[in-house]
Protein backbone atom coordinates (compact mmCIF):
# COMPACT_ATOMS: atom_id res chain seq x y z
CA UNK A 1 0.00 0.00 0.00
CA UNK A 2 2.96 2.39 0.63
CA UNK A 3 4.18 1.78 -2.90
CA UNK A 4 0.88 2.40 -4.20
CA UNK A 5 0.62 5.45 -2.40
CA UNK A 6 4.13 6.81 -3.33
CA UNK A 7 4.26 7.90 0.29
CA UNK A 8 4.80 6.40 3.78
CA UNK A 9 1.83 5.21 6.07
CA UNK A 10 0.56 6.39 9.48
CA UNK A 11 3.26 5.74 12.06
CA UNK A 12 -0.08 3.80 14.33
CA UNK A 13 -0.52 1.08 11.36
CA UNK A 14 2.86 0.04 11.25
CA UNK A 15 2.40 -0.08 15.49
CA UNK A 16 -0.71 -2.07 15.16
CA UNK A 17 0.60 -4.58 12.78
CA UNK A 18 3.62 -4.94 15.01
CA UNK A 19 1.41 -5.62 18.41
CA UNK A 20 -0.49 -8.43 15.90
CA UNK A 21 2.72 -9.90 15.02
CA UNK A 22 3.72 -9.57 18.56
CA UNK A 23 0.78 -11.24 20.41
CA UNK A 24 0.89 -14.26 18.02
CA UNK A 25 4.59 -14.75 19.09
CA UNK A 26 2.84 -15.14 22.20
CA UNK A 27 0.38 -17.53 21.65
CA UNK A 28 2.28 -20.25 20.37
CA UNK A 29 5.01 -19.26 23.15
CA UNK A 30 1.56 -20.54 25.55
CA UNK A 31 1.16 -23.57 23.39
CA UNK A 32 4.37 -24.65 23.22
CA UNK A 33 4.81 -24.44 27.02
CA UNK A 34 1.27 -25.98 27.49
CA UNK A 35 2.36 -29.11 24.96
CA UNK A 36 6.01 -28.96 27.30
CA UNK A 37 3.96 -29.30 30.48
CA UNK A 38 1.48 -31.88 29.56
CA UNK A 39 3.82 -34.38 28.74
CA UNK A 40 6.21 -33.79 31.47
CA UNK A 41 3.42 -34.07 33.67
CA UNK A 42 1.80 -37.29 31.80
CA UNK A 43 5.26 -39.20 32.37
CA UNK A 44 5.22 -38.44 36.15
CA UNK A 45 2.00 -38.92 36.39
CA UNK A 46 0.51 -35.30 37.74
CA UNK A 47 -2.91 -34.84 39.08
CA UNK A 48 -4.60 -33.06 35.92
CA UNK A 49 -5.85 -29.99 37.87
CA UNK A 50 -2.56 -28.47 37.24
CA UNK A 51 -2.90 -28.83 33.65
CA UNK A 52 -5.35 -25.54 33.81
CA UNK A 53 -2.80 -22.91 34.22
CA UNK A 54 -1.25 -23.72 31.14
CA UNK A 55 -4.42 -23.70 29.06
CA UNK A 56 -6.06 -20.43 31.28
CA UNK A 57 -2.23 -18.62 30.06
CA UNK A 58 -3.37 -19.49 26.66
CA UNK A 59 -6.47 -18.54 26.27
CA UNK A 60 -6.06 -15.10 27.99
CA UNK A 61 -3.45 -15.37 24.83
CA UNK A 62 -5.87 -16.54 22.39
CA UNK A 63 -8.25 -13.78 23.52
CA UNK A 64 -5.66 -11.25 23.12
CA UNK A 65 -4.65 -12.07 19.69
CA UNK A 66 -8.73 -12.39 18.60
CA UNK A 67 -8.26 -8.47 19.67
CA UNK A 68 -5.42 -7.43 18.00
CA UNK A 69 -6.38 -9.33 14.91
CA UNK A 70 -9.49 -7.13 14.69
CA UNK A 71 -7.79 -3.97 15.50
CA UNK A 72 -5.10 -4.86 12.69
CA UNK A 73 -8.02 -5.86 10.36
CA UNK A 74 -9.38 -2.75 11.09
CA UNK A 75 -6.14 -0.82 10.31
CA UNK A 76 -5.34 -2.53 7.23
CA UNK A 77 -9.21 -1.91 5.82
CA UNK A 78 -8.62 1.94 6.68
CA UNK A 79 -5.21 2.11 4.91
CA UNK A 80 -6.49 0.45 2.19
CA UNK A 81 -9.05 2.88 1.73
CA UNK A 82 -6.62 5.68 2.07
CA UNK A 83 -4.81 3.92 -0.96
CA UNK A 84 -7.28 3.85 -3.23
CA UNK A 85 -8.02 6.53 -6.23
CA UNK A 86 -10.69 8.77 -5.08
């Protein structure tokens, strides 16, 4: 869109798009430690109850990204409008 536009963006697109790329890091961060967890604690034989933590960490993740993937949608639809002829 910048190319199209022959000019640079809005500094808070660029920001937004960043935070998306940022909280996705995130989320698979969660699921790789919840994966981690679960079969460390399957081998030693846990109680289950413990398992929660790990899945409560990612969906507070999961609900962050749904967030930041509609602000970024949001952003992208706006700058896309700003890009087109008038």
């Amino acid at each position: 869109m910048e190319r199209l536009r022959s000019s640079p963006l809005h500094a808070n697109i660029s920001t937004a798009l960043d935070k998306h790329l940022e909280v996705i890091h995130v989320v698979q961060s969660r699921r790789k430690d919840e994966i981690v967890n679960a079969s460390n604690r399957q081998r030693q034989g846990a109680p289950r109850c413990q398992d929660d933590r790990d899945v409560f960490a990612l969906a507070l993740a999961v609900k962050e990204m749904s967030v930041a993937t509609r602000k970024a949608r949001t952003i992208l639809w706006c700058a896309l409008q700003m890009t087109l002829p008038k």
